[in-house]
C-alpha atoms as a PDB file:
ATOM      1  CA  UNK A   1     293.226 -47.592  86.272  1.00  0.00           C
ATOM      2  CA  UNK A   2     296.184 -49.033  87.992  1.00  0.00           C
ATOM      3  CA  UNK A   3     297.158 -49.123  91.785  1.00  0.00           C
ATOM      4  CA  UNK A   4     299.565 -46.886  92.669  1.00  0.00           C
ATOM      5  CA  UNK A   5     301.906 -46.912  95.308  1.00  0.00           C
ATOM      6  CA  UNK A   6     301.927 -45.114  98.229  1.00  0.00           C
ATOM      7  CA  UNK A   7     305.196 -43.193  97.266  1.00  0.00           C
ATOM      8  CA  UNK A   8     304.051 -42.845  93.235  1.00  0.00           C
ATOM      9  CA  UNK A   9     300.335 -41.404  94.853  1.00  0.00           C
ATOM     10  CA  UNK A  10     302.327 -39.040  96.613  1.00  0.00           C
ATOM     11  CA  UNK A  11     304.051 -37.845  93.910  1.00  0.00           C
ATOM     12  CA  UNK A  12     301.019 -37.488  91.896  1.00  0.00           C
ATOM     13  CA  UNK A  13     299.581 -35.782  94.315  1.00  0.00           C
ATOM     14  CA  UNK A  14     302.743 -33.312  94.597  1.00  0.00           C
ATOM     15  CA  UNK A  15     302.761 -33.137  90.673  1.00  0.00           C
ATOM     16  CA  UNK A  16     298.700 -31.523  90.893  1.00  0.00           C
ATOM     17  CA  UNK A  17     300.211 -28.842  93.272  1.00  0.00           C
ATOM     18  CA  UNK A  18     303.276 -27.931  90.649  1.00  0.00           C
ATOM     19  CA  UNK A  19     300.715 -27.267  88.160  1.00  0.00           C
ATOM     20  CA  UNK A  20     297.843 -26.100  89.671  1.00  0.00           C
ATOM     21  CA  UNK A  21     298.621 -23.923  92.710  1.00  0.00           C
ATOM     22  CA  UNK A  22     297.536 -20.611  92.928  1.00  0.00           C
ATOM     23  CA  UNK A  23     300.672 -19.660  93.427  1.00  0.00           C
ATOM     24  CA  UNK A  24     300.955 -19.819  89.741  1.00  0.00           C
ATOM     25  CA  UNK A  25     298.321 -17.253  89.499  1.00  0.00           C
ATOM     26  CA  UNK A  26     298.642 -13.653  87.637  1.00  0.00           C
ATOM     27  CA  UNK A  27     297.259 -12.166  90.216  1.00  0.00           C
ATOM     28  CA  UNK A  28     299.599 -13.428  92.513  1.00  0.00           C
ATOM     29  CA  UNK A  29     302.757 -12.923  90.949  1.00  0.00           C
ATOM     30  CA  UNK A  30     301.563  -9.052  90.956  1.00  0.00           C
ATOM     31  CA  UNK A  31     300.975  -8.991  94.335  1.00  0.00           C
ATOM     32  CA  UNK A  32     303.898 -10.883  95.349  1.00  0.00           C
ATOM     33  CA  UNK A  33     306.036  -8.648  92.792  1.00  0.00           C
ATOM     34  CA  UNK A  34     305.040  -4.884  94.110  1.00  0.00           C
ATOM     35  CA  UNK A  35     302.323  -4.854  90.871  1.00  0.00           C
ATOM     36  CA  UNK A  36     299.296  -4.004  93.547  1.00  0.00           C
ATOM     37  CA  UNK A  37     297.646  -0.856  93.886  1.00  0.00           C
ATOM     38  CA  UNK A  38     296.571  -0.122  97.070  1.00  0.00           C
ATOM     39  CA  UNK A  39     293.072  -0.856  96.347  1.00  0.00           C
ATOM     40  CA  UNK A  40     293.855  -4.034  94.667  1.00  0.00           C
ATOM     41  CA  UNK A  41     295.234  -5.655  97.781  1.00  0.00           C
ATOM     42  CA  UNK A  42     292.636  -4.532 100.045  1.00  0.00           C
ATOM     43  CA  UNK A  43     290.437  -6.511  97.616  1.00  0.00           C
ATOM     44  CA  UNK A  44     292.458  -9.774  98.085  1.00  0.00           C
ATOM     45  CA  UNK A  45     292.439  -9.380 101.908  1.00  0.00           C
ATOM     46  CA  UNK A  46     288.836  -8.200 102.343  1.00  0.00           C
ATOM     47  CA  UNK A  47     287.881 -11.553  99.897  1.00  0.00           C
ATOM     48  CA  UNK A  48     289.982 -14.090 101.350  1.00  0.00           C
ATOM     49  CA  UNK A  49     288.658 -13.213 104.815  1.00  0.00           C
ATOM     50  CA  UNK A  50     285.705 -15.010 104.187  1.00  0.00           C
ATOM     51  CA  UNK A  51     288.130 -18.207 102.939  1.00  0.00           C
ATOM     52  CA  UNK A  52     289.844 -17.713 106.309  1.00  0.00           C
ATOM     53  CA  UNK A  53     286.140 -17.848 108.226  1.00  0.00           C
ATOM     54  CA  UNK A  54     284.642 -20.597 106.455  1.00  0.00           C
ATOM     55  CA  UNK A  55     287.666 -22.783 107.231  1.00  0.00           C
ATOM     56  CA  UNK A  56     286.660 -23.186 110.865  1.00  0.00           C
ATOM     57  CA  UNK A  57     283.094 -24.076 109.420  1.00  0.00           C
ATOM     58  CA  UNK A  58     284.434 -26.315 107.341  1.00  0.00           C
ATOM     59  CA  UNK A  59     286.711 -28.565 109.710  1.00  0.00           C
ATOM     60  CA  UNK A  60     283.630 -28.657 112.197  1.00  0.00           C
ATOM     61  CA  UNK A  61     281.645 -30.413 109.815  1.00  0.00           C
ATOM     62  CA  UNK A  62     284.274 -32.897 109.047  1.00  0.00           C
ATOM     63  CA  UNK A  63     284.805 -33.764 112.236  1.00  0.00           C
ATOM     64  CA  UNK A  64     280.769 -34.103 113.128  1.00  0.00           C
ATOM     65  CA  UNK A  65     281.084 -36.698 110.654  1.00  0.00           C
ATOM     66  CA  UNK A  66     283.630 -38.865 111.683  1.00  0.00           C
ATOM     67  CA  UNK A  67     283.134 -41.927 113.827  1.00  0.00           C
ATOM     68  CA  UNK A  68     287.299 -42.152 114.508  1.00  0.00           C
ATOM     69  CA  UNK A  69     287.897 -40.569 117.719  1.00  0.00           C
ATOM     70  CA  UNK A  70     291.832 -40.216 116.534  1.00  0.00           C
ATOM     71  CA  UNK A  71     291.273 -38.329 113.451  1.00  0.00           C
ATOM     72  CA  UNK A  72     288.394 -35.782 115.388  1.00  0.00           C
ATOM     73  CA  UNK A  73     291.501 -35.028 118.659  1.00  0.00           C
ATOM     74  CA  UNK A  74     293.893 -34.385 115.634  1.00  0.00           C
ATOM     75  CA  UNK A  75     291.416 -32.553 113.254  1.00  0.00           C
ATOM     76  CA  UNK A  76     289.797 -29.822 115.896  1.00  0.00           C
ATOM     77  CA  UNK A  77     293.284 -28.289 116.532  1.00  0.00           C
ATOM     78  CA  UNK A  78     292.669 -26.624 113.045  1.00  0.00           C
ATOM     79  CA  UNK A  79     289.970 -25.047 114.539  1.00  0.00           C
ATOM     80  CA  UNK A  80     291.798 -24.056 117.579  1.00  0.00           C
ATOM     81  CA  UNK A  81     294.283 -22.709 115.055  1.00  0.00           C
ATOM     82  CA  UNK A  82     291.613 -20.981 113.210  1.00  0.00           C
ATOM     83  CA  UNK A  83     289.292 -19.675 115.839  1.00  0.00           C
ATOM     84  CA  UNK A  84     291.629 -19.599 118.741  1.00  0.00           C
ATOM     85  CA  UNK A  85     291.104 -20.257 122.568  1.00  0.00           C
ATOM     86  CA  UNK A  86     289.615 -17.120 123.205  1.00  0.00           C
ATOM     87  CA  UNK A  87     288.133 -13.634 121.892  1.00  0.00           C
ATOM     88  CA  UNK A  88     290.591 -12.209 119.513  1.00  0.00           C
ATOM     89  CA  UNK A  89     293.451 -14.961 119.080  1.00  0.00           C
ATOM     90  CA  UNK A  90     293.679 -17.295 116.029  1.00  0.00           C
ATOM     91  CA  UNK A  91     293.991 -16.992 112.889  1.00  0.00           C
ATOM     92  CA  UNK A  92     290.940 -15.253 111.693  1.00  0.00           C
ATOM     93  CA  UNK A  93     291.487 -12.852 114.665  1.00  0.00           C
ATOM     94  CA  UNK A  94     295.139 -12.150 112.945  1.00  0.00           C
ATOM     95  CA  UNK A  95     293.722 -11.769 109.517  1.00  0.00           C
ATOM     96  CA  UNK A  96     291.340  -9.085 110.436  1.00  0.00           C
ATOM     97  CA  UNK A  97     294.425  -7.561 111.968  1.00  0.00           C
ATOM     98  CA  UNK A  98     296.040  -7.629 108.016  1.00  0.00           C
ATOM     99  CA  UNK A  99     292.331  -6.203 106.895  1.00  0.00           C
ATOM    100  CA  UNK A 100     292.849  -3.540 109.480  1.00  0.00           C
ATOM    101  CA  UNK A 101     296.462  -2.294 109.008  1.00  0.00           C
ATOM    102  CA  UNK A 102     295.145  -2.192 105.209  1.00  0.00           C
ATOM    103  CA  UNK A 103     292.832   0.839 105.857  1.00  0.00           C
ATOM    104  CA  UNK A 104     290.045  -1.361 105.851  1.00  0.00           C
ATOM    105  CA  UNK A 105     286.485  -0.909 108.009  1.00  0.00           C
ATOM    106  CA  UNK A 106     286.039  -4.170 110.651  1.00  0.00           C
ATOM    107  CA  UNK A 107     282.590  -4.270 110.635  1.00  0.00           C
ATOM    108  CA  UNK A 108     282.148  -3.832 106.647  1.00  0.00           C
ATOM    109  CA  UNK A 109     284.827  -7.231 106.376  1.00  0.00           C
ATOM    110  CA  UNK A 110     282.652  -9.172 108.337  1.00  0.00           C
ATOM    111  CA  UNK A 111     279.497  -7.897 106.921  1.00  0.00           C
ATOM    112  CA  UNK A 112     280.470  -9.628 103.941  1.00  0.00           C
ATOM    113  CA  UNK A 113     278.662  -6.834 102.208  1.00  0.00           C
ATOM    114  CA  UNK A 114     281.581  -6.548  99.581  1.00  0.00           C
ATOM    115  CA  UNK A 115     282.305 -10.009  98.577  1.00  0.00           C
ATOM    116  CA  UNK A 116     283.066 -10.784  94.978  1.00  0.00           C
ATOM    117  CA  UNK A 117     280.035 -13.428  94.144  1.00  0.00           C
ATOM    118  CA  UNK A 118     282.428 -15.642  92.871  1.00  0.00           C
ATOM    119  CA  UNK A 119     284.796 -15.773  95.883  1.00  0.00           C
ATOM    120  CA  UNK A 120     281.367 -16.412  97.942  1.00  0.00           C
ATOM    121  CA  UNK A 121     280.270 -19.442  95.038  1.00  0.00           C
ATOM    122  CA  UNK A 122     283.875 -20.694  95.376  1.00  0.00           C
ATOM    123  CA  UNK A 123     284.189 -21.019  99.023  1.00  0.00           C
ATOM    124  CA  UNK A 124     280.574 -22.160  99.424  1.00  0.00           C
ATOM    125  CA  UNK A 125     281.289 -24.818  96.574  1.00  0.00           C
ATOM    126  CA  UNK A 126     284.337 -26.040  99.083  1.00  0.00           C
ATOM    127  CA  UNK A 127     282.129 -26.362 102.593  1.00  0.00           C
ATOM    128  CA  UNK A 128     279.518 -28.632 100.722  1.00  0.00           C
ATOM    129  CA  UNK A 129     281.944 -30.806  98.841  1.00  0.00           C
ATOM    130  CA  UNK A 130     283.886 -31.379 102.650  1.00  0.00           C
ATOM    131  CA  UNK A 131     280.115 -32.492 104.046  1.00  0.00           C
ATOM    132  CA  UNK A 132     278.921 -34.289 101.202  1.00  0.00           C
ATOM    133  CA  UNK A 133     281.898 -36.408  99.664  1.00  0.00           C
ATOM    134  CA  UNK A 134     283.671 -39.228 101.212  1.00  0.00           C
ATOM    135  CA  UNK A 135     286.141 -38.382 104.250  1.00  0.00           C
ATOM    136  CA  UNK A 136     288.849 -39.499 102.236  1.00  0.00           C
ATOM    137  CA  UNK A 137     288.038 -36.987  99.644  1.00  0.00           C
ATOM    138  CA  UNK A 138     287.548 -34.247 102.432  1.00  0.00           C
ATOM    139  CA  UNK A 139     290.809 -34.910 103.682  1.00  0.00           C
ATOM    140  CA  UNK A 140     292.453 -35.242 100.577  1.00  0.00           C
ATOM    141  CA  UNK A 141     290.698 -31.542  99.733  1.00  0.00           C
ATOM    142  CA  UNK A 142     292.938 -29.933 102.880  1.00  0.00           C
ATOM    143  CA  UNK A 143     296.410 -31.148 101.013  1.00  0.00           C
ATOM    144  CA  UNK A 144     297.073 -27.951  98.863  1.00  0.00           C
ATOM    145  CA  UNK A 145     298.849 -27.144 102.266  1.00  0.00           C
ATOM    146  CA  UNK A 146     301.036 -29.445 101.304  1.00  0.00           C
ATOM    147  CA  UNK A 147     302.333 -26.450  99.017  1.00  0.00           C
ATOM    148  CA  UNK A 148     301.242 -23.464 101.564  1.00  0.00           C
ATOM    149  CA  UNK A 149     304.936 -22.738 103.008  1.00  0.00           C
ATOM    150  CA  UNK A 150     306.602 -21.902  99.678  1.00  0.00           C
ATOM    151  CA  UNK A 151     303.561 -19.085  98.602  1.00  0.00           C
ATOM    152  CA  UNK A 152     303.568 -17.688 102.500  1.00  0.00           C
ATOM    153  CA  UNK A 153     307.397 -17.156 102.081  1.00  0.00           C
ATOM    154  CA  UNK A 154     307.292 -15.421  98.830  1.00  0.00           C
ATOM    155  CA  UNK A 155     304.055 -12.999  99.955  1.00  0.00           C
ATOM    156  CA  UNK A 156     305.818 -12.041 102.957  1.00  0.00           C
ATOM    157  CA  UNK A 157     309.055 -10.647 101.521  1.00  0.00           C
ATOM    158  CA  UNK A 158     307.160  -9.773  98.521  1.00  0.00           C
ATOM    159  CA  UNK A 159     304.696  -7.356 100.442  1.00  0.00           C
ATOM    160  CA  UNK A 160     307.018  -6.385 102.953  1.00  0.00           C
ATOM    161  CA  UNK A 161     309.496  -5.182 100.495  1.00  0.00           C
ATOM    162  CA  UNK A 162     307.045  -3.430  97.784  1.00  0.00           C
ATOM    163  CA  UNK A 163     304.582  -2.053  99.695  1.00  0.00           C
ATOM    164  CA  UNK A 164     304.676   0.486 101.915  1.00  0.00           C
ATOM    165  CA  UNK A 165     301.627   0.263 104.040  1.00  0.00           C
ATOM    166  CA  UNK A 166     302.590  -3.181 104.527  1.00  0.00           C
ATOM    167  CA  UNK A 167     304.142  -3.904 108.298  1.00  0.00           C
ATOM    168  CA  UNK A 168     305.701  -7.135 109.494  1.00  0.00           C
ATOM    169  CA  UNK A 169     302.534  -7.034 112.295  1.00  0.00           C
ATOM    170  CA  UNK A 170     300.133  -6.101 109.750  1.00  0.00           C
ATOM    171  CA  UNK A 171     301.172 -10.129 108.391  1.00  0.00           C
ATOM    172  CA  UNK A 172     301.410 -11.139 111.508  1.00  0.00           C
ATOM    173  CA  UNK A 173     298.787 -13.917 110.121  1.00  0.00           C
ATOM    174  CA  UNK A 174     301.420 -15.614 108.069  1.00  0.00           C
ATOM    175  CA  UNK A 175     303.965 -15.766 110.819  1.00  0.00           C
ATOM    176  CA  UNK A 176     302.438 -19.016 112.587  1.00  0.00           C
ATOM    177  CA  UNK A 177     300.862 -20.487 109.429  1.00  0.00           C
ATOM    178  CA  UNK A 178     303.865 -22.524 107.905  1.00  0.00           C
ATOM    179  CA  UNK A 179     304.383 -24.924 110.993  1.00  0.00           C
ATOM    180  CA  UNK A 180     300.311 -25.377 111.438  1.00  0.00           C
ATOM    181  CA  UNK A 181     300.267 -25.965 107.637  1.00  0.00           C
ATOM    182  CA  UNK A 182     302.921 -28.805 107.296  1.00  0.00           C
ATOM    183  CA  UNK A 183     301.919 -30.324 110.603  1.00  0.00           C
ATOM    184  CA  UNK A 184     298.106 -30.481 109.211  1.00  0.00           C
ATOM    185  CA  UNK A 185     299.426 -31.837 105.913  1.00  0.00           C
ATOM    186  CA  UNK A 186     301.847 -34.579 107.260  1.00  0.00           C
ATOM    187  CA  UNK A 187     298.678 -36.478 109.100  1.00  0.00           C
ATOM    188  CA  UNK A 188     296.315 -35.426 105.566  1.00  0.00           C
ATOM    189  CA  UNK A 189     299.028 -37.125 103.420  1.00  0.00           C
ATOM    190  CA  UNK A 190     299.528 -40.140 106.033  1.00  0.00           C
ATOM    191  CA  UNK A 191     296.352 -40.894 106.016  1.00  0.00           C
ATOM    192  CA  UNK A 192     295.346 -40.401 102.727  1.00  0.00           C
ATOM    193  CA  UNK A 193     298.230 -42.640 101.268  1.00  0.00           C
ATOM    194  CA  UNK A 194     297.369 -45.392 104.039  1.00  0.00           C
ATOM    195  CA  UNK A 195     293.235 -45.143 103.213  1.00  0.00           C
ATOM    196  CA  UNK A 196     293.380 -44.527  99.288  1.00  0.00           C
ATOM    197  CA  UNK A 197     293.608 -48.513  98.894  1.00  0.00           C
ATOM    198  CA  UNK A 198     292.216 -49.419  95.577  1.00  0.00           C
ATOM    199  CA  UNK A 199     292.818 -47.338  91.865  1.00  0.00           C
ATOM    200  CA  UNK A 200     289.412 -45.761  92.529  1.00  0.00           C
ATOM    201  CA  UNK A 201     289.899 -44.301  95.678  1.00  0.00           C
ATOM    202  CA  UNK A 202     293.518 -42.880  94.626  1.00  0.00           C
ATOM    203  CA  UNK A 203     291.451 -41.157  91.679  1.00  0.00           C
ATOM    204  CA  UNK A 204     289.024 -39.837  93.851  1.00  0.00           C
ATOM    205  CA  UNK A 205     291.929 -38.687  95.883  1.00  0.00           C
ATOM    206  CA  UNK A 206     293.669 -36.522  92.875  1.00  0.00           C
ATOM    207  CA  UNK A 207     289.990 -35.236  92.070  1.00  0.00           C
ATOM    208  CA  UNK A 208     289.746 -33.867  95.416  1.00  0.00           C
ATOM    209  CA  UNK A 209     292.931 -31.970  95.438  1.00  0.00           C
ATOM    210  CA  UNK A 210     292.454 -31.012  91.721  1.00  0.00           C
ATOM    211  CA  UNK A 211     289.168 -29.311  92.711  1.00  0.00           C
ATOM    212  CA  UNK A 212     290.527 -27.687  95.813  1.00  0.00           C
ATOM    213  CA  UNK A 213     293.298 -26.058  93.600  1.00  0.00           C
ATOM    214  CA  UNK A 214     290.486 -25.136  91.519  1.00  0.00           C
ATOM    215  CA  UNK A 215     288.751 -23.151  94.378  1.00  0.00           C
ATOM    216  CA  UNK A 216     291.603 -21.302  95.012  1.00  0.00           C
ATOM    217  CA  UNK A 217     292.438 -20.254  91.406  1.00  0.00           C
ATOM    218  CA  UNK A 218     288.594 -19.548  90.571  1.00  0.00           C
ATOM    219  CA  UNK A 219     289.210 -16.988  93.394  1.00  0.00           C
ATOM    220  CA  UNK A 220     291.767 -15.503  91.947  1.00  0.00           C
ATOM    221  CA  UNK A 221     290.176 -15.123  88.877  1.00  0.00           C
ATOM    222  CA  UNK A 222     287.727 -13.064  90.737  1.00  0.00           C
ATOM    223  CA  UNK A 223     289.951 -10.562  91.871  1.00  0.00           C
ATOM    224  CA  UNK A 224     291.407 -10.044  88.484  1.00  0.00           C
ATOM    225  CA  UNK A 225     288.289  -9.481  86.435  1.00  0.00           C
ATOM    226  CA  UNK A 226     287.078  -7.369  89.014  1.00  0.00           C
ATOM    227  CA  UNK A 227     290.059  -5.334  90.027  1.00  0.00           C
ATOM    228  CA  UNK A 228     292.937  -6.071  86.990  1.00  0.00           C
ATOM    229  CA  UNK A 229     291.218  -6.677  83.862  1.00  0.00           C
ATOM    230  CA  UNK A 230     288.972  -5.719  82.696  1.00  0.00           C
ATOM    231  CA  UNK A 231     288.016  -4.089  86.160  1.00  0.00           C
ATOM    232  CA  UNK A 232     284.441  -4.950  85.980  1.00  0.00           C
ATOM    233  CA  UNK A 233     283.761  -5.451  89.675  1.00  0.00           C
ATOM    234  CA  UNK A 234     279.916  -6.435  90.043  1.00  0.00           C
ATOM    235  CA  UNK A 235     277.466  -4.060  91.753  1.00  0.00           C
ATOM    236  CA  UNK A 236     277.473  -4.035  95.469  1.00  0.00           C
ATOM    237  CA  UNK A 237     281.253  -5.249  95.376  1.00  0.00           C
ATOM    238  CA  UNK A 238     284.127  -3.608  97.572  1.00  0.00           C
ATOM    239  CA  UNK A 239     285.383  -0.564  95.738  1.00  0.00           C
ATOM    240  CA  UNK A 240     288.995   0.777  95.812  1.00  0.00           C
ATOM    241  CA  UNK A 241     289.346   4.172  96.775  1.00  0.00           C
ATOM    242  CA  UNK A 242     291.988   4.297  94.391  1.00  0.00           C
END
């Protein structure tokens, strides 16, 4: 292992997300692309709730962790961003507003009750590997929002223009996310390229984002078994109407 610098761990770093990104995922490109039933986005939104309410979860027990006052006053805005000031703002507020404008029950999305099990195993897997590896590797895990922007931008004029039932409000989630997302992954990046100081640590680094892209795609692949092919959605899953 060599030392890299901090510009070539960057790019290293930005070469993971080119190749790895869910963005790059069937599943995506037919939702992006008008491909979608009705049913089949429902699915992806009723799913990636529970990504969306773990997140909050997640960033708490980073911060309860760490002994740098600095890093805790810049981390808890995420949860500010996620969970909001008050009853009904943030960003979990505004994706239960996409769940809603998708025909989709409130209670029975927060219930849970019709979660893929491998969207709960790959969100679960996340939350432990943030409290039990290093806090460079849990920071290093938050930098696929490093690539965040480009997928928001194609799944808004993707949905808005191919579907339908599919309002500008009903994203209304997506609207604040790219400046939250690059501010969030401008201090990740800084710190991570100023803390990853020996060829170990820059390893561990790439691991972390490596296994956070694979959370993301693992997700995915949920949704396509279940819903695409070969539509074999496990008992006590969410079930399309269509």
């Amino acid at each position: 292992m060599t030392l890299l610098s901090p510009a070539e761990l960057e790019a290293a770093l930005r070469d993971i997300g080119a190749r790895r990104y869910h963005r790059l995922h069937p599943f995506h490109a037919m939702l992006h692309n008008g491909k979608c039933s009705k049913g089949q986005v429902q699915a992806w939104a009723l799913n990636r709730y529970y990504y969306q309410a773990m997140i909050p979860i997640k960033d708490a027990s980073l911060i309860a962790r760490c002994d740098d006052s600095a890093i805790r006053r810049e981390w808890r805005s995420r949860l500010v961003d996620h969970d909001g000031e008050q009853e009904g703002d943030g960003g979990i507020a505004r994706w239960l507003k996409l769940t809603d404008g998708l025909g989709l029950d409130r209670e029975y999305v927060t219930s849970l009750r019709g979660l893929l099990p491998g969207t709960r195993f790959a969100v679960e897997a996340y939350v432990r590997f943030v409290r039990e590896k290093t806090l460079l590797e849990a920071i290093a895990s938050s930098l696929t929002e490093l690539f965040s922007p480009a997928i928001i931008g194609e799944r808004m004029a993707g949905m808005l223009a191919n579907y339908d039932f599919v309002t500008r409000e009903t994203l209304s989630y997506f609207d604040k996310r790219p400046p939250q997302a690059k501010k969030d992954s401008d201090f990740a990046l800084d710190y991570v390229k100023r803390h990853a100081r020996t060829p170990r640590d820059q390893q561990a680094v790439l691991a972390a984002l490596e296994f956070k892209c694979s959370v993301l795609w693992s997700m995915l692949d949920a949704l396509q078994h279940a819903y695409v092919d070969p539509k074999q959605a496990p008992p006590g899953a969410f079930v399309p109407a269509d």
